[in-house]
PDB file of N, CA and C in Angstrom:
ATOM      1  N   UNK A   1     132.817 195.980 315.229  1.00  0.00           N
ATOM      2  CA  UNK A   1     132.701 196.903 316.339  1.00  0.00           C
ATOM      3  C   UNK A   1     132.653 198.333 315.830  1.00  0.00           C
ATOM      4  N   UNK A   2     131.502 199.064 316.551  1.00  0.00           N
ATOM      5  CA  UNK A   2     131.932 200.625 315.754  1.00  0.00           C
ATOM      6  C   UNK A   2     131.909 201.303 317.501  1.00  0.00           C
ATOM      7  N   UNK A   3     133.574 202.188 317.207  1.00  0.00           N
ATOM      8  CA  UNK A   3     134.021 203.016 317.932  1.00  0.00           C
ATOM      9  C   UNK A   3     132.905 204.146 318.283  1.00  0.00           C
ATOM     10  N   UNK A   4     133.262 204.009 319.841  1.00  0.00           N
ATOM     11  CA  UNK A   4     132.400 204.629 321.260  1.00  0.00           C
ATOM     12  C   UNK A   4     132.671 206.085 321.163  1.00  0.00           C
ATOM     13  N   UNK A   5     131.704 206.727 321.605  1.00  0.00           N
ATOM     14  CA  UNK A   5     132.037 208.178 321.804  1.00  0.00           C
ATOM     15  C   UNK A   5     132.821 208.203 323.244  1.00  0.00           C
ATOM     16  N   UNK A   6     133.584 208.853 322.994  1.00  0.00           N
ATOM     17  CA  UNK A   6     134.119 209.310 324.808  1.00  0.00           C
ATOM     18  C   UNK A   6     133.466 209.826 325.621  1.00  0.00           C
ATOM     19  N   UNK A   7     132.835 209.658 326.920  1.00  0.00           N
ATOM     20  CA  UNK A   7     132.121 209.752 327.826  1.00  0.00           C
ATOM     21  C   UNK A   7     132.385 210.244 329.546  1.00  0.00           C
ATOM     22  N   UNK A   8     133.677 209.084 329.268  1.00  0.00           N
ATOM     23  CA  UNK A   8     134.260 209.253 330.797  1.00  0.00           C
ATOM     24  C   UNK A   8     133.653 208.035 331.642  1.00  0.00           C
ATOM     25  N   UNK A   9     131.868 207.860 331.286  1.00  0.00           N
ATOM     26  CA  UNK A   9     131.765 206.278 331.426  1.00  0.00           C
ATOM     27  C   UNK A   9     131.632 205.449 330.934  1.00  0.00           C
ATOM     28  N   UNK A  10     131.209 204.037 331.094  1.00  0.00           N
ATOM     29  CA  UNK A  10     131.499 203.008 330.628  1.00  0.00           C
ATOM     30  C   UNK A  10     131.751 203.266 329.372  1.00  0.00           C
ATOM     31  N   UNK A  11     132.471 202.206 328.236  1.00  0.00           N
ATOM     32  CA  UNK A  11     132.242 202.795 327.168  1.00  0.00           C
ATOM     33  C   UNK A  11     132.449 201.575 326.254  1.00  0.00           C
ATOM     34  N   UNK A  12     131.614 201.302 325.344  1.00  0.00           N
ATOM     35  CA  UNK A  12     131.280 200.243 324.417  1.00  0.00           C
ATOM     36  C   UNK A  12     132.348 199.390 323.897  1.00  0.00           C
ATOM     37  N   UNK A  13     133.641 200.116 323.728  1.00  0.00           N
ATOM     38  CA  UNK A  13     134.791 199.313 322.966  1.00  0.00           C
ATOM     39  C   UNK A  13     135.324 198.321 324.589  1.00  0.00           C
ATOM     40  N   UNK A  14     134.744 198.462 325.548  1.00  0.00           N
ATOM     41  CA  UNK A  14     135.260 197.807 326.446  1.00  0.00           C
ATOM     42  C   UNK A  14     134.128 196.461 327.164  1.00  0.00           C
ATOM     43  N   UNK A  15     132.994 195.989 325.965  1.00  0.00           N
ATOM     44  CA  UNK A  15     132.378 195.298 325.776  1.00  0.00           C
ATOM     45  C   UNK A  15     132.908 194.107 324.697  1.00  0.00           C
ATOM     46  N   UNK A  16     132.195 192.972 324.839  1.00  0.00           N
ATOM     47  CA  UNK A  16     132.594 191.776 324.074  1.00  0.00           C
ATOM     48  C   UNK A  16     131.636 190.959 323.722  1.00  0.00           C
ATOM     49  N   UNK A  17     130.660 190.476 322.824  1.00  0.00           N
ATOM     50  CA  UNK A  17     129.914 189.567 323.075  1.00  0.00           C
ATOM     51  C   UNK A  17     130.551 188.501 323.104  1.00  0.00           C
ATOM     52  N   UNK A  18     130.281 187.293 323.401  1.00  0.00           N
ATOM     53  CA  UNK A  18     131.089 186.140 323.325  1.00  0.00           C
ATOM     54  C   UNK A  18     129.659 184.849 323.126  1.00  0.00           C
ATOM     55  N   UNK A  19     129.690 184.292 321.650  1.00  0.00           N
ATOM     56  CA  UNK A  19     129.009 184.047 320.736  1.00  0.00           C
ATOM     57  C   UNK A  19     128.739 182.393 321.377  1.00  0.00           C
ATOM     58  N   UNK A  20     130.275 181.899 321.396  1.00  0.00           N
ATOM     59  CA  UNK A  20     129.700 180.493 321.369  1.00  0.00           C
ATOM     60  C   UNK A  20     131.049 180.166 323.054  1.00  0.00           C
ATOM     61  N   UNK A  21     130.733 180.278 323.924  1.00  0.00           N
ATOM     62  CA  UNK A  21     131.307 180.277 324.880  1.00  0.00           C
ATOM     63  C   UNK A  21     132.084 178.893 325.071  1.00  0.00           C
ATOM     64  N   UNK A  22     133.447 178.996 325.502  1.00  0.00           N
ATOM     65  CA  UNK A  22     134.372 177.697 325.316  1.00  0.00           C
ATOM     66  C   UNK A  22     133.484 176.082 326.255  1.00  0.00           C
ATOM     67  N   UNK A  23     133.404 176.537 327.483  1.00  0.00           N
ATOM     68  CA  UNK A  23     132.942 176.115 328.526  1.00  0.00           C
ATOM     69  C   UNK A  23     131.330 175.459 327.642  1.00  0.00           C
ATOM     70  N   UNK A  24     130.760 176.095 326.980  1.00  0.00           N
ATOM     71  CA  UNK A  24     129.526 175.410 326.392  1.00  0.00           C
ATOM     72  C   UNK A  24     127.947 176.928 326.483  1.00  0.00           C
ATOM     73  N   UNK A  25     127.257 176.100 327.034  1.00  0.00           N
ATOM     74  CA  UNK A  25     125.645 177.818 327.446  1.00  0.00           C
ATOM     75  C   UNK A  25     125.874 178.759 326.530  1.00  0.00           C
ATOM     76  N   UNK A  26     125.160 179.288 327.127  1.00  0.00           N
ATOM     77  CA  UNK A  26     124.333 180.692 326.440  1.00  0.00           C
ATOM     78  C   UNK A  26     125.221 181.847 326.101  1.00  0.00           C
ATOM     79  N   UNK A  27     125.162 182.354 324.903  1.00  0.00           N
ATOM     80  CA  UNK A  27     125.994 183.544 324.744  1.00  0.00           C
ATOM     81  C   UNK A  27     125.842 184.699 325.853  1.00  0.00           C
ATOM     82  N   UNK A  28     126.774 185.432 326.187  1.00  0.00           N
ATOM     83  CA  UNK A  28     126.802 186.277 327.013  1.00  0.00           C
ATOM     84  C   UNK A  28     127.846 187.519 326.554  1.00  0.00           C
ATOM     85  N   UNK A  29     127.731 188.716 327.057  1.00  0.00           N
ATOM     86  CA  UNK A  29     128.286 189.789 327.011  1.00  0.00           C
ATOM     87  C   UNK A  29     129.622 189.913 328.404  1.00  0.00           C
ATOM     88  N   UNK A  30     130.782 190.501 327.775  1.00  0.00           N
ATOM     89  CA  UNK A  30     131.483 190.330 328.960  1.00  0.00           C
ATOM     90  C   UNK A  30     132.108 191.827 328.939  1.00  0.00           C
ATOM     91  N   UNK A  31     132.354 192.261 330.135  1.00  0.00           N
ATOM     92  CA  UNK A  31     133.036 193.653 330.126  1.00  0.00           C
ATOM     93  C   UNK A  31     134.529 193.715 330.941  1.00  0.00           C
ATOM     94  N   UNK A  32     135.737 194.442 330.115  1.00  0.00           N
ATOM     95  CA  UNK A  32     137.071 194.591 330.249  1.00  0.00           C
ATOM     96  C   UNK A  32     137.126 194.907 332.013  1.00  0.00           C
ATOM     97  N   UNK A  33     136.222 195.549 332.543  1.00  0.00           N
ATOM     98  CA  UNK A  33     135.959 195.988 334.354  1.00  0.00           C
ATOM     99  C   UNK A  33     136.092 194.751 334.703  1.00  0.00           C
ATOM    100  N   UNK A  34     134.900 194.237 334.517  1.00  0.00           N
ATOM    101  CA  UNK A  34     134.717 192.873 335.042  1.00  0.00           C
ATOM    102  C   UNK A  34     135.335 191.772 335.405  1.00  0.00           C
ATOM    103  N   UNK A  35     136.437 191.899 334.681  1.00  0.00           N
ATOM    104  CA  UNK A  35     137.070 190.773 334.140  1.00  0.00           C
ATOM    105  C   UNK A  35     138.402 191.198 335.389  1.00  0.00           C
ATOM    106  N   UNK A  36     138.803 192.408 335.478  1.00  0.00           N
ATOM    107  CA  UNK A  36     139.917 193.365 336.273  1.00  0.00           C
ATOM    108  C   UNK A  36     139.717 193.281 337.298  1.00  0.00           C
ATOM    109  N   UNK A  37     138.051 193.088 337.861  1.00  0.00           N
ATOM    110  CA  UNK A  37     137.359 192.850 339.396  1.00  0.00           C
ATOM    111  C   UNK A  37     137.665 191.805 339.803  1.00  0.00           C
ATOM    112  N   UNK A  38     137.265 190.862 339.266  1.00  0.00           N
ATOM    113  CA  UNK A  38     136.834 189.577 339.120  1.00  0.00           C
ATOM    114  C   UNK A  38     138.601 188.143 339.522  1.00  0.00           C
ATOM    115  N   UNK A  39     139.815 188.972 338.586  1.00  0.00           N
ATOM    116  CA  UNK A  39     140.771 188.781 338.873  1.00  0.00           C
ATOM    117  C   UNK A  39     141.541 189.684 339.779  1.00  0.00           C
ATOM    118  N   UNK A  40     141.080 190.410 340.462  1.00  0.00           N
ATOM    119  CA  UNK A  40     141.606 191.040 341.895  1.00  0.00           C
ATOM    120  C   UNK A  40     142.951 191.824 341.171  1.00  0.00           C
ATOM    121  N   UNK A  41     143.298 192.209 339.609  1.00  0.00           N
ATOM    122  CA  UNK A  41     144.174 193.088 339.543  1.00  0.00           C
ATOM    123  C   UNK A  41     144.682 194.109 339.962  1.00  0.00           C
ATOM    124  N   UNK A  42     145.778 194.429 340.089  1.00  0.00           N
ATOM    125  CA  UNK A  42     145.953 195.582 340.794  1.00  0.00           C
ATOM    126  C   UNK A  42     145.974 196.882 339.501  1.00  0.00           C
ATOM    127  N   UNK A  43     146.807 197.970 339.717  1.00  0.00           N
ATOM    128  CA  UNK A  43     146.725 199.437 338.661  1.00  0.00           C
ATOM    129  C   UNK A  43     147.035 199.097 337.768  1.00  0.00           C
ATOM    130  N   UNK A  44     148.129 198.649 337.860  1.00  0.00           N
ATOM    131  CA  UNK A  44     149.258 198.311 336.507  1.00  0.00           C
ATOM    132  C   UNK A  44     149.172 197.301 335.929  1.00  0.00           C
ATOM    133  N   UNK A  45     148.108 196.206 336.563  1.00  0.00           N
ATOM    134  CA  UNK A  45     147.796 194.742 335.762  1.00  0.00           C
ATOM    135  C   UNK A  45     146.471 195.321 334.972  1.00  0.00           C
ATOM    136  N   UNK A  46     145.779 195.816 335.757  1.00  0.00           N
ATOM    137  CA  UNK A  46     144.322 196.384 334.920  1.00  0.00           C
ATOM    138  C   UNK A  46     144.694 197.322 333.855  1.00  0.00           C
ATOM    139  N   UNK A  47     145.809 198.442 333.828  1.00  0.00           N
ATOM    140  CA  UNK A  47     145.355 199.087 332.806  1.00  0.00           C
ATOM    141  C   UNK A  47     146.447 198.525 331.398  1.00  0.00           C
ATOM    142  N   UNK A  48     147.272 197.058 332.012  1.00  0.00           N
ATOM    143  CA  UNK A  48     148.209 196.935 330.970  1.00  0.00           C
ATOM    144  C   UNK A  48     147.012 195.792 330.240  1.00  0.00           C
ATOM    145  N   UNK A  49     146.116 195.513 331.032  1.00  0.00           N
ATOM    146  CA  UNK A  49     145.202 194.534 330.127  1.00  0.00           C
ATOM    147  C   UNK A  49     144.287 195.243 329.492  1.00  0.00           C
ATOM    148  N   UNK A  50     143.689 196.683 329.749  1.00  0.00           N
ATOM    149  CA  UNK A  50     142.442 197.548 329.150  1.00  0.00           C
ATOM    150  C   UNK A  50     143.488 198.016 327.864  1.00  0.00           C
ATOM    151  N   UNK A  51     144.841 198.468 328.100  1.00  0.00           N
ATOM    152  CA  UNK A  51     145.784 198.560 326.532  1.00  0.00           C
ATOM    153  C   UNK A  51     146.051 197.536 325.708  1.00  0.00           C
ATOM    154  N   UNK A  52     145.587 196.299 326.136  1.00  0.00           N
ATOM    155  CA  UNK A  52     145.625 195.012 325.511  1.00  0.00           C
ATOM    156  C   UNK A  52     144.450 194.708 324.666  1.00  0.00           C
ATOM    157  N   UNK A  53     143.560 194.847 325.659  1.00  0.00           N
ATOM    158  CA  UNK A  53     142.015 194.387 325.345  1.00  0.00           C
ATOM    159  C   UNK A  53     141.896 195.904 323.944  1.00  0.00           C
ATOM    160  N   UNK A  54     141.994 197.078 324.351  1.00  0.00           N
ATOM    161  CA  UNK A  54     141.627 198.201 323.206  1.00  0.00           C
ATOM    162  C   UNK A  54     142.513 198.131 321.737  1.00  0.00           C
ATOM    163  N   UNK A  55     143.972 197.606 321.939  1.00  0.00           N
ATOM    164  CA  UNK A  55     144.576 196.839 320.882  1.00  0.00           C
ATOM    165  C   UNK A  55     144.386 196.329 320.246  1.00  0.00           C
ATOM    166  N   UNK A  56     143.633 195.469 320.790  1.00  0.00           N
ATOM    167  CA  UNK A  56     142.945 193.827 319.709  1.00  0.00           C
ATOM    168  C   UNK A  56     141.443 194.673 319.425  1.00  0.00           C
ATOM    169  N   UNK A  57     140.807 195.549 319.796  1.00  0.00           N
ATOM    170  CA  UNK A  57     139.315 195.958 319.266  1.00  0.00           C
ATOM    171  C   UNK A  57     139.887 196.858 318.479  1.00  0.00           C
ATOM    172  N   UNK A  58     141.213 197.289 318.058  1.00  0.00           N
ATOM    173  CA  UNK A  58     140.979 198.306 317.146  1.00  0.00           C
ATOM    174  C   UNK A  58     142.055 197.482 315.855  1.00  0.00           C
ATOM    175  N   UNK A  59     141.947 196.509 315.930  1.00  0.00           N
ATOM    176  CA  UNK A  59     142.354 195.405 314.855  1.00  0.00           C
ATOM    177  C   UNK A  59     141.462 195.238 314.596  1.00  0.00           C
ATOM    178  N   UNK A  60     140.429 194.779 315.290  1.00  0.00           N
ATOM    179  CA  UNK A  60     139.018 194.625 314.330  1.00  0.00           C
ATOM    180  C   UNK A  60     138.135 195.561 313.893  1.00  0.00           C
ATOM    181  N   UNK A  61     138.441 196.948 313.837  1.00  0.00           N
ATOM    182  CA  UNK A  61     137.873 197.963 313.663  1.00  0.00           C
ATOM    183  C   UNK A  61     137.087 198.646 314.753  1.00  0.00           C
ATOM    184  N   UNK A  62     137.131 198.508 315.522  1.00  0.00           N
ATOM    185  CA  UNK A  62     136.336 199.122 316.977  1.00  0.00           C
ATOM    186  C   UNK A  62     137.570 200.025 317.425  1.00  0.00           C
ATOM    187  N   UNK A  63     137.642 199.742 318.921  1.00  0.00           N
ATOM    188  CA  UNK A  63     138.219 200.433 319.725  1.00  0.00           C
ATOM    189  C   UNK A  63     138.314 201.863 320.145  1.00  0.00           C
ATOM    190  N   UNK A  64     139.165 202.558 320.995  1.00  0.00           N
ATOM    191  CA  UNK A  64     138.879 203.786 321.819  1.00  0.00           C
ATOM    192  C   UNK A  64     138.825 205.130 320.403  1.00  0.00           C
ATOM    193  N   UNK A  65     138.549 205.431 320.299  1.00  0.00           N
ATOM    194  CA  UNK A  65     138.143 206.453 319.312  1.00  0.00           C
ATOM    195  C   UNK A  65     139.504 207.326 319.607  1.00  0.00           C
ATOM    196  N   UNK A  66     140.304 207.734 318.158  1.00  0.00           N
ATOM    197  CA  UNK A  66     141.404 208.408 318.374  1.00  0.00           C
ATOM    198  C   UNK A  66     142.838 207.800 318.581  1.00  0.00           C
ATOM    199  N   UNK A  67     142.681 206.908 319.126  1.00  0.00           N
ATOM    200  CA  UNK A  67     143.435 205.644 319.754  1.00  0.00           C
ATOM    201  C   UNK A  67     144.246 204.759 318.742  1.00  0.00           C
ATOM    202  N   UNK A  68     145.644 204.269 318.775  1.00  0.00           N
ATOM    203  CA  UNK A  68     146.409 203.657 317.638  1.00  0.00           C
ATOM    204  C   UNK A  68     146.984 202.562 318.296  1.00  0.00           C
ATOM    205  N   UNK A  69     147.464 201.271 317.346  1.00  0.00           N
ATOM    206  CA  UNK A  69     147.951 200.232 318.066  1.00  0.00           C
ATOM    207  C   UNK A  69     149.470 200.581 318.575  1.00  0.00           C
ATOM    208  N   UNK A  70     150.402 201.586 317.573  1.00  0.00           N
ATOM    209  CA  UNK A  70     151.289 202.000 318.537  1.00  0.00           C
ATOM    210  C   UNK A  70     151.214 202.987 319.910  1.00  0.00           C
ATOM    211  N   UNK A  71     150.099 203.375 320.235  1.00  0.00           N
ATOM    212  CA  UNK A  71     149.988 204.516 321.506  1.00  0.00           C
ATOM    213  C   UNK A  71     149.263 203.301 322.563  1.00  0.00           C
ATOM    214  N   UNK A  72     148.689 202.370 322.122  1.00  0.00           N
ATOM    215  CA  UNK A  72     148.204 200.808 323.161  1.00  0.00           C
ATOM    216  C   UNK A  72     149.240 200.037 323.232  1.00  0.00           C
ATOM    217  N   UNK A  73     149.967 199.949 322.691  1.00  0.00           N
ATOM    218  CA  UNK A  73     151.905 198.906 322.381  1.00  0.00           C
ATOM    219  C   UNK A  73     152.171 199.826 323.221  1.00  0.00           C
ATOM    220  N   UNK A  74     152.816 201.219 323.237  1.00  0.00           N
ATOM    221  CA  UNK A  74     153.731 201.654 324.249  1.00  0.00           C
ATOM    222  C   UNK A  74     153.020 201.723 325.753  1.00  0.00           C
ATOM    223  N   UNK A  75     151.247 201.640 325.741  1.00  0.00           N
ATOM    224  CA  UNK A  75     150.686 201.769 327.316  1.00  0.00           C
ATOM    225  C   UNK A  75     150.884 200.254 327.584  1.00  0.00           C
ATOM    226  N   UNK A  76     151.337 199.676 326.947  1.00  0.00           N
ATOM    227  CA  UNK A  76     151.468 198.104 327.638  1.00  0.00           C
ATOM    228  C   UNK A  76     152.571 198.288 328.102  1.00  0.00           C
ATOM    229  N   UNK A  77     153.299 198.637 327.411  1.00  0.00           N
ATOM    230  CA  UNK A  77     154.960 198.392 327.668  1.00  0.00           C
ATOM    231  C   UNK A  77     155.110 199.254 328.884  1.00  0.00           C
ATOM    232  N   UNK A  78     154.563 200.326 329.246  1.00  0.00           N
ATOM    233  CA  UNK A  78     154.967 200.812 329.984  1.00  0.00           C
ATOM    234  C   UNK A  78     154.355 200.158 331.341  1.00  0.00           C
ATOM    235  N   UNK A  79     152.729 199.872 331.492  1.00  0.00           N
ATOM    236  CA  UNK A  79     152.535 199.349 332.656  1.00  0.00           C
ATOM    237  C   UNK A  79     153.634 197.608 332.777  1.00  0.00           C
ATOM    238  N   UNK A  80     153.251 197.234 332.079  1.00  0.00           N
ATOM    239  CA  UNK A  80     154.389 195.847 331.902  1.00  0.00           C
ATOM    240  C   UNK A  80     156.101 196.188 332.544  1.00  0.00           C
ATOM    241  N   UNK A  81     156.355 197.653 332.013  1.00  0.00           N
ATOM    242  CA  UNK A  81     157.802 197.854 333.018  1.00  0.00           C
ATOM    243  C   UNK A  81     157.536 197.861 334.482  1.00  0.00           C
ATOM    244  N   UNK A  82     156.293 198.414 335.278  1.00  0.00           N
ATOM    245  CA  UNK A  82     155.985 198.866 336.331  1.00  0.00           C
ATOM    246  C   UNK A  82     155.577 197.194 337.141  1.00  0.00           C
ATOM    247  N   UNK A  83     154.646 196.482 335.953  1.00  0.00           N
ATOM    248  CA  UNK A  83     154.981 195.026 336.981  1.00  0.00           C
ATOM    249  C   UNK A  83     156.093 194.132 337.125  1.00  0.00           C
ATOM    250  N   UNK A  84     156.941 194.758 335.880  1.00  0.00           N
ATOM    251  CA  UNK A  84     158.204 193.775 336.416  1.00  0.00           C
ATOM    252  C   UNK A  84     158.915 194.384 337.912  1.00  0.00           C
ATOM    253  N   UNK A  85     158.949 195.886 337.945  1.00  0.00           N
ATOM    254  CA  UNK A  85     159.632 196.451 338.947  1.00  0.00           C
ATOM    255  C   UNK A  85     158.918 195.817 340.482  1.00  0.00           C
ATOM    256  N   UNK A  86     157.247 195.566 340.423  1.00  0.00           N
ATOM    257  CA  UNK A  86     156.400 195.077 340.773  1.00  0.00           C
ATOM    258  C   UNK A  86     157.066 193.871 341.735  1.00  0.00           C
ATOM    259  N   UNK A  87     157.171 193.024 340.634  1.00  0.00           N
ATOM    260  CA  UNK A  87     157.693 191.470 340.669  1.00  0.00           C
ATOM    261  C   UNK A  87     159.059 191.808 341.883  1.00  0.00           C
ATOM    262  N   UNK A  88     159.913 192.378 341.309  1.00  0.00           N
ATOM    263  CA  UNK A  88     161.321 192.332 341.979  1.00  0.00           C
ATOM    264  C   UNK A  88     161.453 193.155 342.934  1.00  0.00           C
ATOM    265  N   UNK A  89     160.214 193.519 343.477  1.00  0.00           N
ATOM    266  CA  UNK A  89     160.032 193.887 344.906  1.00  0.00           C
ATOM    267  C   UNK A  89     159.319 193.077 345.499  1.00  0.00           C
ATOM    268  N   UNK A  90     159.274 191.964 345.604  1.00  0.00           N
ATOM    269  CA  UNK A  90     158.895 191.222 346.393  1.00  0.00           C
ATOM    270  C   UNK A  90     159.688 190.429 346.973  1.00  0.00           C
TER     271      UNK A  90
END
C-alpha cells in the first residue's frame, strides 16, 4: 500500500482489494465507508473500526499519512470507552 495524500475526500488507505474472496467470485475492491453503511454503525462503532482498519494498513506499510499505530491504539480505545458507556445505557 503506498500512503494517500490528505484530501478531506475519499482517501486510498481506506480501500482494500480483496484478491481471492472467502465466499468464492471475482476479486473485488472494498471500501472502510462501505462496510460502516452497510452495517448500520453508529459514530463511535464507525470511527473505532476506521482506527482499526488504518492500524492494520499501516502495518503493512500504507495507511493515513502522518498517522502511528500508537495515535490508532489510543482512537480505538477511546471510541471503544464511548461504546461501552453506549452498552450500559441501555
Amino acid at each position: 500500500m503506498v500512503a494517500s495524500k490528505l484530501t478531506g475526500g475519499s482517501s486510498d488507505y481506506y480501500k482494500l482489494r480483496i484478491s481471492n474472496p472467502t465466499g468464492g467470485g471475482d476479486a473485488y475492491t472494498v471500501e472502510c465507508n462501505d462496510i460502516i453503511e452497510a452495517l448500520g454503525m453508529n459514530y463511535a462503532e464507525g470511527n473505532a473500526f476506521k482506527a482499526v482498519w488504518r492500524r492494520a494498513a499501516l502495518r503493512q506499510g500504507g495507511g493515513k499519512p502522518g498517522s502511528t499505530l500508537l495515535y490508532e491504539s489510543e482512537k480505538v480505545e477511546f471510541f471503544g470507552k464511548r461504546l461501552v458507556e453506549q452498552s450500559r445505557e441501555r
